[in-house]
Protein backbone atom coordinates (compact mmCIF):
# COMPACT_ATOMS: atom_id res chain seq x y z
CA UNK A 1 0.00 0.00 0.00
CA UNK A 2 1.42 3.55 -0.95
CA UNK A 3 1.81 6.03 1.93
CA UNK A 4 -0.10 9.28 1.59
CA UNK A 5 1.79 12.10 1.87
CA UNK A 6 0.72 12.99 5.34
CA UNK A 7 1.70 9.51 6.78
CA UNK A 8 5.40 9.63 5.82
CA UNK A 9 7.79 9.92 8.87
CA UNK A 10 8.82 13.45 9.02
CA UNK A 11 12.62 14.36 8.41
CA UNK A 12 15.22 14.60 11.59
CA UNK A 13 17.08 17.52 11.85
CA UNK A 14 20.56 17.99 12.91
CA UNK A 15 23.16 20.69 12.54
CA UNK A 16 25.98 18.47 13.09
CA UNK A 17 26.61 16.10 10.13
CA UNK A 18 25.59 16.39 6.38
CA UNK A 19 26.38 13.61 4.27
CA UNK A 20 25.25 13.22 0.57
CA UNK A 21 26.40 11.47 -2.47
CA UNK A 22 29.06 13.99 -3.11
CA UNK A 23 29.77 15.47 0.61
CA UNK A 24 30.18 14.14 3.70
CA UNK A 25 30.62 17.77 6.29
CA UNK A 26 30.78 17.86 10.23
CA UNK A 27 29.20 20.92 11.15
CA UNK A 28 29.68 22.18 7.62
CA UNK A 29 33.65 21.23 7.50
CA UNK A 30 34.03 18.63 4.89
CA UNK A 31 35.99 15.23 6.47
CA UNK A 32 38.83 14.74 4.42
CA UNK A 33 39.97 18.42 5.66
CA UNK A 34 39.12 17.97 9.19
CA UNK A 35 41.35 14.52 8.72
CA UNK A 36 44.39 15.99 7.74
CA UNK A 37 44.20 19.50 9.77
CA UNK A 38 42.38 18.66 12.41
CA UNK A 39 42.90 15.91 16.14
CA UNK A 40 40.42 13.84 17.28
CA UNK A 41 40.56 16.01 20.56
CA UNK A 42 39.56 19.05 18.30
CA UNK A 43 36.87 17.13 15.96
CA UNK A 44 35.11 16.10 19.62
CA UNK A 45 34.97 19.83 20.40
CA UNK A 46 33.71 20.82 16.48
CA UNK A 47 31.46 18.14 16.94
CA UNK A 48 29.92 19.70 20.64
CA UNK A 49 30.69 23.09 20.45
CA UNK A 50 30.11 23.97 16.87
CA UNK A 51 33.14 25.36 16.11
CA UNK A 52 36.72 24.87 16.02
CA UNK A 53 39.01 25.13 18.90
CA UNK A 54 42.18 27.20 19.24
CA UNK A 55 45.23 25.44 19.69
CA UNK A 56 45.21 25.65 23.61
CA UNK A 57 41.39 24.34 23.60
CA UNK A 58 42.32 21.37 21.66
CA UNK A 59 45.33 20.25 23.44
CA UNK A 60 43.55 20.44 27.26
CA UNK A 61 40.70 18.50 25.98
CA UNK A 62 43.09 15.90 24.73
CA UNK A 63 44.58 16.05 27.96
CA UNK A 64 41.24 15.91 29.37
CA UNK A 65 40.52 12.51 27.48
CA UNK A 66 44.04 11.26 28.44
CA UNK A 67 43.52 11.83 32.19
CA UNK A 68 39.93 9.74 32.00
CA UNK A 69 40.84 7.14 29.67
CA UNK A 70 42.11 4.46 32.04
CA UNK A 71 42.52 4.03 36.24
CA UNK A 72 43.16 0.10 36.40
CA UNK A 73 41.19 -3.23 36.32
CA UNK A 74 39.43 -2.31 39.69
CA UNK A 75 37.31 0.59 38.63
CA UNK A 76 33.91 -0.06 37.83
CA UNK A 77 33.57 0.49 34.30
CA UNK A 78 36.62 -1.35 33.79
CA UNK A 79 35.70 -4.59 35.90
CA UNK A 80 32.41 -4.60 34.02
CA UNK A 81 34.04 -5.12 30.48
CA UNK A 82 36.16 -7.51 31.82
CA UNK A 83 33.58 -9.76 33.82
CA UNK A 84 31.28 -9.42 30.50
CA UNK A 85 34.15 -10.94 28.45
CA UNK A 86 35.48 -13.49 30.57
CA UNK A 87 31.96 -14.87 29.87
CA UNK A 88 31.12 -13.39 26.48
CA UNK A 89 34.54 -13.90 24.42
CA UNK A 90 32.39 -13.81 20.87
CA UNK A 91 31.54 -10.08 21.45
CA UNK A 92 33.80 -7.40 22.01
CA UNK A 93 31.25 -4.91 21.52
CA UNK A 94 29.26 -5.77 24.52
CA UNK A 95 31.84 -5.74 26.65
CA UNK A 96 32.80 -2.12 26.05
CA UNK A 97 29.05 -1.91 26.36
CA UNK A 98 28.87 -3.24 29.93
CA UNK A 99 31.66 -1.05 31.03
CA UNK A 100 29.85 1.95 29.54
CA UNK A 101 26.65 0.66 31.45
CA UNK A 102 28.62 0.66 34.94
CA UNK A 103 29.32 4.68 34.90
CA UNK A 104 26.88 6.98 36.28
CA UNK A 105 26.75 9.03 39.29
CA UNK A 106 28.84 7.20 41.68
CA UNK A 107 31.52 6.48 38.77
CA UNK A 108 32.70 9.03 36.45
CA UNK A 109 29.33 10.70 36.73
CA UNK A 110 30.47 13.36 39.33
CA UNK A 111 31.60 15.87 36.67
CA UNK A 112 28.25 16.75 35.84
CA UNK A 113 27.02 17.15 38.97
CA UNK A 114 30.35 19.49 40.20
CA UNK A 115 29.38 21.58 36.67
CA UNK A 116 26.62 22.08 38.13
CA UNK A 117 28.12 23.16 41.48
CA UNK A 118 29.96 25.36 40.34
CA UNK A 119 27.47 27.06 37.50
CA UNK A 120 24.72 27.42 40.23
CA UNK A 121 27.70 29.23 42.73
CA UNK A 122 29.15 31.70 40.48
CA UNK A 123 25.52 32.60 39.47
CA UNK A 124 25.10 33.02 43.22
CA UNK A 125 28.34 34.92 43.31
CA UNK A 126 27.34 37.23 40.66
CA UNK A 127 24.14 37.41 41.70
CA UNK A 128 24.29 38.55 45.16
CA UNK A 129 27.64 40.52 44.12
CA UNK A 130 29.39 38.36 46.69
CA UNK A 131 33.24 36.75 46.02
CA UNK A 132 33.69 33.28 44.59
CA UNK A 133 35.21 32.34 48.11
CA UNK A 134 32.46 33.23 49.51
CA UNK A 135 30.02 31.57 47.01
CA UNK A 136 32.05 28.79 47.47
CA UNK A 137 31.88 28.70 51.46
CA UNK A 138 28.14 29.06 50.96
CA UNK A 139 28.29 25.92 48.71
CA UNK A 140 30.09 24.21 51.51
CA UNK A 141 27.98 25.22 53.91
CA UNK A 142 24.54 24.07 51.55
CA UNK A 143 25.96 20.66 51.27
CA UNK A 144 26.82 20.21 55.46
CA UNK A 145 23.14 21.17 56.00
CA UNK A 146 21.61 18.79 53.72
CA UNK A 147 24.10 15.62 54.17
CA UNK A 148 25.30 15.78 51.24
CA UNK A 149 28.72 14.95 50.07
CA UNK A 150 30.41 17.66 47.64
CA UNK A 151 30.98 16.51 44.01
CA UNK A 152 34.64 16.73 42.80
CA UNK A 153 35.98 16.41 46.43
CA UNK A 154 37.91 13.38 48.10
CA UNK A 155 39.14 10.37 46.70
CA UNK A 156 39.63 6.90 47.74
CA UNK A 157 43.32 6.16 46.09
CA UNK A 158 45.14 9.41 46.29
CA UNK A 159 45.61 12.09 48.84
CA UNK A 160 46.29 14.49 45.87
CA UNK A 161 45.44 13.71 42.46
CA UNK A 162 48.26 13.89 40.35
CA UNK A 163 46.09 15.20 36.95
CA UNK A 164 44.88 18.51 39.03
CA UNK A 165 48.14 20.18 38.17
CA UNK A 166 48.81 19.18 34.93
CA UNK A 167 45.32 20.12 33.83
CA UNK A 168 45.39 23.59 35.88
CA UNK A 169 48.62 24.26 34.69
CA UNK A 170 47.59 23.77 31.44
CA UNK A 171 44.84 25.98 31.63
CA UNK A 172 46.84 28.35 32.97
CA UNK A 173 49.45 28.66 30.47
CA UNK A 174 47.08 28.58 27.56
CA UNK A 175 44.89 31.40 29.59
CA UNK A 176 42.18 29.33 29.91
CA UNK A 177 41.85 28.71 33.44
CA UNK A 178 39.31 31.36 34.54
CA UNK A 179 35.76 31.57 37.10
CA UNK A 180 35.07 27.79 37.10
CA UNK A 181 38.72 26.84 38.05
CA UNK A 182 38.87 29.72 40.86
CA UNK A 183 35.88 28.35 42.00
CA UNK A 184 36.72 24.73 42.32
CA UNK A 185 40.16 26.36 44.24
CA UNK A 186 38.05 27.93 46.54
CA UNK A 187 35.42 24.78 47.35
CA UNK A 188 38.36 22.55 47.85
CA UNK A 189 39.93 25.31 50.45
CA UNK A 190 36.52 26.24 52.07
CA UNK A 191 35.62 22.37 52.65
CA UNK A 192 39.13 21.36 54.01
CA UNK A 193 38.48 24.13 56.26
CA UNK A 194 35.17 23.47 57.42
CA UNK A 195 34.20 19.61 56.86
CA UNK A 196 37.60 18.15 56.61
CA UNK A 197 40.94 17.81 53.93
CA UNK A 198 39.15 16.83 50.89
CA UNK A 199 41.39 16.84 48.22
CA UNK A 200 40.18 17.61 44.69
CA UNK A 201 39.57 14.64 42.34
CA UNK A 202 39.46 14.22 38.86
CA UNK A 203 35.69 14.84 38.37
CA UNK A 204 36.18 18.25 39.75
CA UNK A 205 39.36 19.37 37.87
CA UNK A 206 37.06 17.77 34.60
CA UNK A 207 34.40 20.06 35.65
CA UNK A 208 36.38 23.43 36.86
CA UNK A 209 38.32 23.40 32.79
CA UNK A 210 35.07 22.19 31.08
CA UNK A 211 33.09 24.63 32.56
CA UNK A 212 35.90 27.26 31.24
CA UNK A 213 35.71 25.88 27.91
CA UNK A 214 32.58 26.64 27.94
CA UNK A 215 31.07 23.78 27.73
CA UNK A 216 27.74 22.38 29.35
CA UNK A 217 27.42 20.07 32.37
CA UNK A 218 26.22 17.09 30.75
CA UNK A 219 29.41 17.48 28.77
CA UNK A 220 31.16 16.36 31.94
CA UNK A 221 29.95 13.00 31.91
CA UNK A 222 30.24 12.43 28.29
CA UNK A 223 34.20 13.04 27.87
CA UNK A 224 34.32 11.16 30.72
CA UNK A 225 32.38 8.33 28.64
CA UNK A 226 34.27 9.44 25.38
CA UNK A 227 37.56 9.23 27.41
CA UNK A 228 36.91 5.72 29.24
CA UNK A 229 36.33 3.82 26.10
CA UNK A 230 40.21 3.55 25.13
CA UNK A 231 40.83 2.52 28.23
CA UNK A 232 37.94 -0.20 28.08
CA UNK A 233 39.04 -1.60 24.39
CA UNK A 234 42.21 -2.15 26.11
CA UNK A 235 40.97 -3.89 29.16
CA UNK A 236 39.20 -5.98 26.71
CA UNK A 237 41.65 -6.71 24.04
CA UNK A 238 44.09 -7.83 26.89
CA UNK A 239 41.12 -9.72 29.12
CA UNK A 240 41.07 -11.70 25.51
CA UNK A 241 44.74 -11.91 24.66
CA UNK A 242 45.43 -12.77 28.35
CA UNK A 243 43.35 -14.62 29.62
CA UNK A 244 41.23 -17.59 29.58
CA UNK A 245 36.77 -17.40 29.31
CA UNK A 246 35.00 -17.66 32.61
CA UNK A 247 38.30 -17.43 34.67
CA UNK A 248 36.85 -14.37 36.77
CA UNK A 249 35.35 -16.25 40.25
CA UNK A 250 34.09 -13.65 42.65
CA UNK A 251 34.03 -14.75 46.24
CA UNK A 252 31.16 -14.79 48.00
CA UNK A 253 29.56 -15.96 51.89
CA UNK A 254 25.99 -17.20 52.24
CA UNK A 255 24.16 -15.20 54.72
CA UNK A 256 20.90 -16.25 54.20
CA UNK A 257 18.15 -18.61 55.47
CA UNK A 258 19.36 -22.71 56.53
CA UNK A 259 18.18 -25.48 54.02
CA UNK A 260 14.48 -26.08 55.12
CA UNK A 261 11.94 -27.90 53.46
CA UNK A 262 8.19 -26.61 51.28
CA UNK A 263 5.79 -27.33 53.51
């Protein structure tokens, strides 16, 4: 049966890729340029800001992607793919897939929700025509009141992450490091101060340059994402090369009810 006119699915719109029989553009650059003048860093920021980065943009995100792409077998994301192929060799894909699946708020999700931190202070800061210190000791304050634990603060593994200077100092020297790093400065200070010494993880440095970049928060879980799968093809490629199918055996203690019979 032929399909009127008004029953024919309507078009999707983008503004990000056009491809024809004769072009094939990202955000109206055509590929084969952005292939030879262009990084991958850079094409990611085309591709989610619109337009092209300056030099200094495009090197901190690729330092950006560098510092999330990998932090061992342990983390979540990572175990994931490799439980998933220990019992699924026939499909790389949905390994990656599960390790994708395992981030989220508690892992690699805490960018967003310090991007958000740290929008909602300096529009308090400018706002009330208070100082970022003070926005941030407000912030600290907030989050003691409800119970809540500060996102982009503490870390289980290290007492001082080793990526906050590199990234900062990156910033920094490409003049890039403006309100949303001086703000994530002033949180850490305020909360070591008033809570206790919580140093400044990786989620927060993420967020303090992203939001400088000018990007928006849900951007701070994607790189994050975008970042993680390197790391997970290569927990899977050597989970394969490695080792053999079904060899992961997590321990585990009964705790529940004695045998016992249906009555």
């Amino acid at each position: 049966m032929q399909m009127n006119r008004e029953d024919r699915m309507e078009p999707w719109r983008t503004a990000i890729v056009s491809v024809g029989e004769r072009n094939f553009w990202i955000r109206g650059y055509e590929i084969g340029s952005l292939m030879q003048k262009q990084t991958f860093a850079g094409t990611i920021f085309l591709l989610h800001q619109g337009r092209l980065p300056t030099d200094g943009e495009s090197r901190l995100l690729d330092a950006i992607l560098i510092s999330a792409s990998d932090h061992g077998p342990g983390a979540p994301s990572a175990a994931a793919a490799r439980l998933a192929c220990s019992g699924n060799r026939q499909s790389v894909s949905s390994a990656v897939a599960a390790g994708i699946l395992a981030i989220g708020d508690e892992h690699g999700g805490a960018g967003m929700a310090c991007m958000e931190v740290i929008a909602a202070g300096l529009k308090l800061a400018q706002s009330d025509s208070i100082s970022i210190e003070e926005a941030a000791a407000r912030a600290v304050d907030d989050a003691q009141s409800r119970k809540k634990r500060l996102p982009g603060l503490g870390h289980r593994s290290h007492t001082h992450d080793p990526r906050k200077d590199v990234l900062f100092g990156m910033a920094g020297e490409h003049g890039l490091a403006r309100d949303g790093v001086a703000f994530m400065l002033a949180l850490e200070k305020a909360a070591s101060g008033k809570i206790k010494t919580l140093p400044m993880n990786v989620d927060g440095v993420l967020a303090a340059v992203l939001h400088d970049l000018g990007f928006s928060p849900a951007f701070g879980r994607l790189v994050f994402i975008i970042g993680r799968v390197a790391g997970l093809t290569a927990e899977v490629a050597e989970e394969l090369s490695r080792e053999k199918a079904m060899r992961i055996h997590i321990p585990f203690v009964y705790d529940g009810p004695p045998a016992r019979e249906i009555p």
